[in-house]
C-alpha atoms as a PDB file:
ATOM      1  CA  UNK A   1     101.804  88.525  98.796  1.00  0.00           C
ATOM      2  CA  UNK A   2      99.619  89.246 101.955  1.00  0.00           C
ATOM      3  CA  UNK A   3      96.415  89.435 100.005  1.00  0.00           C
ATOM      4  CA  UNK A   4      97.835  85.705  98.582  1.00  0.00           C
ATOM      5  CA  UNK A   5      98.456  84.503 102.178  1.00  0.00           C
ATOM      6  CA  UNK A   6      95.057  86.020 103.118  1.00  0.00           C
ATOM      7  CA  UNK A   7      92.980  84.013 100.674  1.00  0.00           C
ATOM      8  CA  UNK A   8      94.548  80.539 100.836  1.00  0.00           C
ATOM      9  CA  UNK A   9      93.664  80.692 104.811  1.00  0.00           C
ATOM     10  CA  UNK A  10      90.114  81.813 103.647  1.00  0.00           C
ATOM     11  CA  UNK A  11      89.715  85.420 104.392  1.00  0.00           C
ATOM     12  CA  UNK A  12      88.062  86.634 101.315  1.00  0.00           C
ATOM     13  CA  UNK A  13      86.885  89.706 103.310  1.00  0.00           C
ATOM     14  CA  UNK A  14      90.328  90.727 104.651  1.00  0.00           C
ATOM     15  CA  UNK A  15      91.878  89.858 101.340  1.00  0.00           C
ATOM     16  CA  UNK A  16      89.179  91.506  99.422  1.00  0.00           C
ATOM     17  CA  UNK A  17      89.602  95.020 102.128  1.00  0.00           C
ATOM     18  CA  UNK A  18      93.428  94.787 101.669  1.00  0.00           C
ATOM     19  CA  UNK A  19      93.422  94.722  98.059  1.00  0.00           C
ATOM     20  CA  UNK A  20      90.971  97.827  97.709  1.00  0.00           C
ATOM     21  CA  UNK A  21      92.843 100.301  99.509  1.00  0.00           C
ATOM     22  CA  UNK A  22      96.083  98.959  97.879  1.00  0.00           C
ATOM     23  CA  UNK A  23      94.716  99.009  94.374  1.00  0.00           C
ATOM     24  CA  UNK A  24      92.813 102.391  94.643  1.00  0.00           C
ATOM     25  CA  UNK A  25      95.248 104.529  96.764  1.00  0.00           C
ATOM     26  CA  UNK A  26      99.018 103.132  95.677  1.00  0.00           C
ATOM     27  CA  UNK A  27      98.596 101.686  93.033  1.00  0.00           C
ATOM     28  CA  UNK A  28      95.337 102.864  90.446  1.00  0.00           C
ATOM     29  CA  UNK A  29      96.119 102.076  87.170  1.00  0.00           C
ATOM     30  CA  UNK A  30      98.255  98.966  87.993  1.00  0.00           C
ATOM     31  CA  UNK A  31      96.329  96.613  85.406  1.00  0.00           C
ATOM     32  CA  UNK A  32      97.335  93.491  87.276  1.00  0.00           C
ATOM     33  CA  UNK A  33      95.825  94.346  90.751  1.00  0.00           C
ATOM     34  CA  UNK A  34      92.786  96.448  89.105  1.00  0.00           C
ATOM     35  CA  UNK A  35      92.192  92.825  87.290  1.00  0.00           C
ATOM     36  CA  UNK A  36      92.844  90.721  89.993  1.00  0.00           C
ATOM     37  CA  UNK A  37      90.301  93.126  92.324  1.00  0.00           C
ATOM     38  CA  UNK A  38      87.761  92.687  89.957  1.00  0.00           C
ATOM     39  CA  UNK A  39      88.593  89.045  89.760  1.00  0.00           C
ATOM     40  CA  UNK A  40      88.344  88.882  93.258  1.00  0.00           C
ATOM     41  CA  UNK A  41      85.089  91.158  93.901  1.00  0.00           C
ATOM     42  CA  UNK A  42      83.059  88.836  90.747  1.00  0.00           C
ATOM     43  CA  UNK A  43      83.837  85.785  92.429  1.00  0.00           C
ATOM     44  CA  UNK A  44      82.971  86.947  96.181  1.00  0.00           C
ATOM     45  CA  UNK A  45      79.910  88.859  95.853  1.00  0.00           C
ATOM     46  CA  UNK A  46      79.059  88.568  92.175  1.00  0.00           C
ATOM     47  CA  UNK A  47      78.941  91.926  89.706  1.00  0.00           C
ATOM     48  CA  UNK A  48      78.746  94.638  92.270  1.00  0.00           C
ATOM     49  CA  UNK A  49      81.744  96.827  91.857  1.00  0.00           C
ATOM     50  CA  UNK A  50      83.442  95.143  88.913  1.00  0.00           C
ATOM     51  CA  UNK A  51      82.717  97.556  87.060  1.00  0.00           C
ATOM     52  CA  UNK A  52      83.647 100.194  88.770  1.00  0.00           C
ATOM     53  CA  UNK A  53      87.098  98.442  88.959  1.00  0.00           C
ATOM     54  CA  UNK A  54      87.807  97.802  85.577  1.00  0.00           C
ATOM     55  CA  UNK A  55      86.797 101.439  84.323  1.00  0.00           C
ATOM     56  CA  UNK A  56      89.871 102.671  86.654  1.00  0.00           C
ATOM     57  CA  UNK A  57      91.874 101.676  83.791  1.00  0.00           C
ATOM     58  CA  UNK A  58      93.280 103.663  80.512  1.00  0.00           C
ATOM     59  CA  UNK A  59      92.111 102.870  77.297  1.00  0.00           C
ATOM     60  CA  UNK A  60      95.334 102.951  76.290  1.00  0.00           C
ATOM     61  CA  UNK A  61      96.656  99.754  77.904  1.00  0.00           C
ATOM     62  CA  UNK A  62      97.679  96.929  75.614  1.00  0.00           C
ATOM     63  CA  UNK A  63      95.172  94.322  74.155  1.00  0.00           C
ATOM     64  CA  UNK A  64      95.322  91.876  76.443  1.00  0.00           C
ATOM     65  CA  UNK A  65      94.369  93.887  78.974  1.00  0.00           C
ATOM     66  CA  UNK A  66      91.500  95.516  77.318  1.00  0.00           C
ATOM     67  CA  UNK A  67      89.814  92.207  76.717  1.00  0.00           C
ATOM     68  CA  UNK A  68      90.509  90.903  79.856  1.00  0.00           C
ATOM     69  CA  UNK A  69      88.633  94.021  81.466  1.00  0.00           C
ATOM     70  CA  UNK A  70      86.134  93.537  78.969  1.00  0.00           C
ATOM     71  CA  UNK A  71      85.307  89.865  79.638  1.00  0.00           C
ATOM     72  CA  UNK A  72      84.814  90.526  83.521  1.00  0.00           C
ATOM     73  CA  UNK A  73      82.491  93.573  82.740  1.00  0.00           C
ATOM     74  CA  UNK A  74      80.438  91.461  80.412  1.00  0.00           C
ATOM     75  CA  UNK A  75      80.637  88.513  83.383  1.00  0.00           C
ATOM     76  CA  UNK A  76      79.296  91.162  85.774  1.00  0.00           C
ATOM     77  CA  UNK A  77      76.414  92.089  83.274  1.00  0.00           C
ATOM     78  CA  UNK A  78      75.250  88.895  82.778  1.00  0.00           C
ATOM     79  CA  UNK A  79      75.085  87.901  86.674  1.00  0.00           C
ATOM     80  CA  UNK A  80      72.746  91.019  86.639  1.00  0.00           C
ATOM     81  CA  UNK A  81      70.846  89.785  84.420  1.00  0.00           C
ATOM     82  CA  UNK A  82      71.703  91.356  81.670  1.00  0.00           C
ATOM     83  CA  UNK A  83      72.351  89.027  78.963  1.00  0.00           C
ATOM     84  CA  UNK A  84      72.267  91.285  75.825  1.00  0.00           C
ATOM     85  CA  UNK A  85      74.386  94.207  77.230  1.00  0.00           C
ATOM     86  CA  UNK A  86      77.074  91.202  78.357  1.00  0.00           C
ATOM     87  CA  UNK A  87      76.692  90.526  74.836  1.00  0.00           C
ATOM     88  CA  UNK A  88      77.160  93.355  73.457  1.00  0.00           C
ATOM     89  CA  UNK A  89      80.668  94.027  74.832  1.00  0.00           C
ATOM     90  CA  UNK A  90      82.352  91.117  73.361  1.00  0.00           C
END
């Protein structure tokens, strides 16, 4: 709710800060925030650290959630640059 509040007054940084440390030290393999940190990190400063979020995650969750993490990894490849590899994963 906070990180919500946060980014409708425009305080990407803050929100982006909050939702780090509550992802990666309460909450780790919550899919929804690991998602919605990626979400948020690919849409503020572009592939860095997507990645890195998404692999935080089982490969054991359901489907949905698999392709989900799959389609913002291949997003963050191909705002590297890397076209094929984005590929690749879908």
């Amino acid at each position: 709710m906070r990180v919500q509040a946060m980014l409708l007054e425009q305080q990407t940084e803050e929100a982006l800060s909050l939702l780090e440390k509550t992802a990666s030290a309460q909450f780790p393999t919550d899919a929804s925030l690991v998602l919605w940190l990626a979400e948020l990190r690919l849409s503020r400063n572009g592939a860095p650290g997507v990645r890195e979020a998404v692999e935080r995650l089982p490969p054991s969750f359901d489907p949905e959630v698999r392709v989900r993490s799959l389609l913002l990894e291949a997003s963050a490849y191909e705002r590297d640059g890397q076209g094929a590899r984005a590929v690749g994963l879908v």
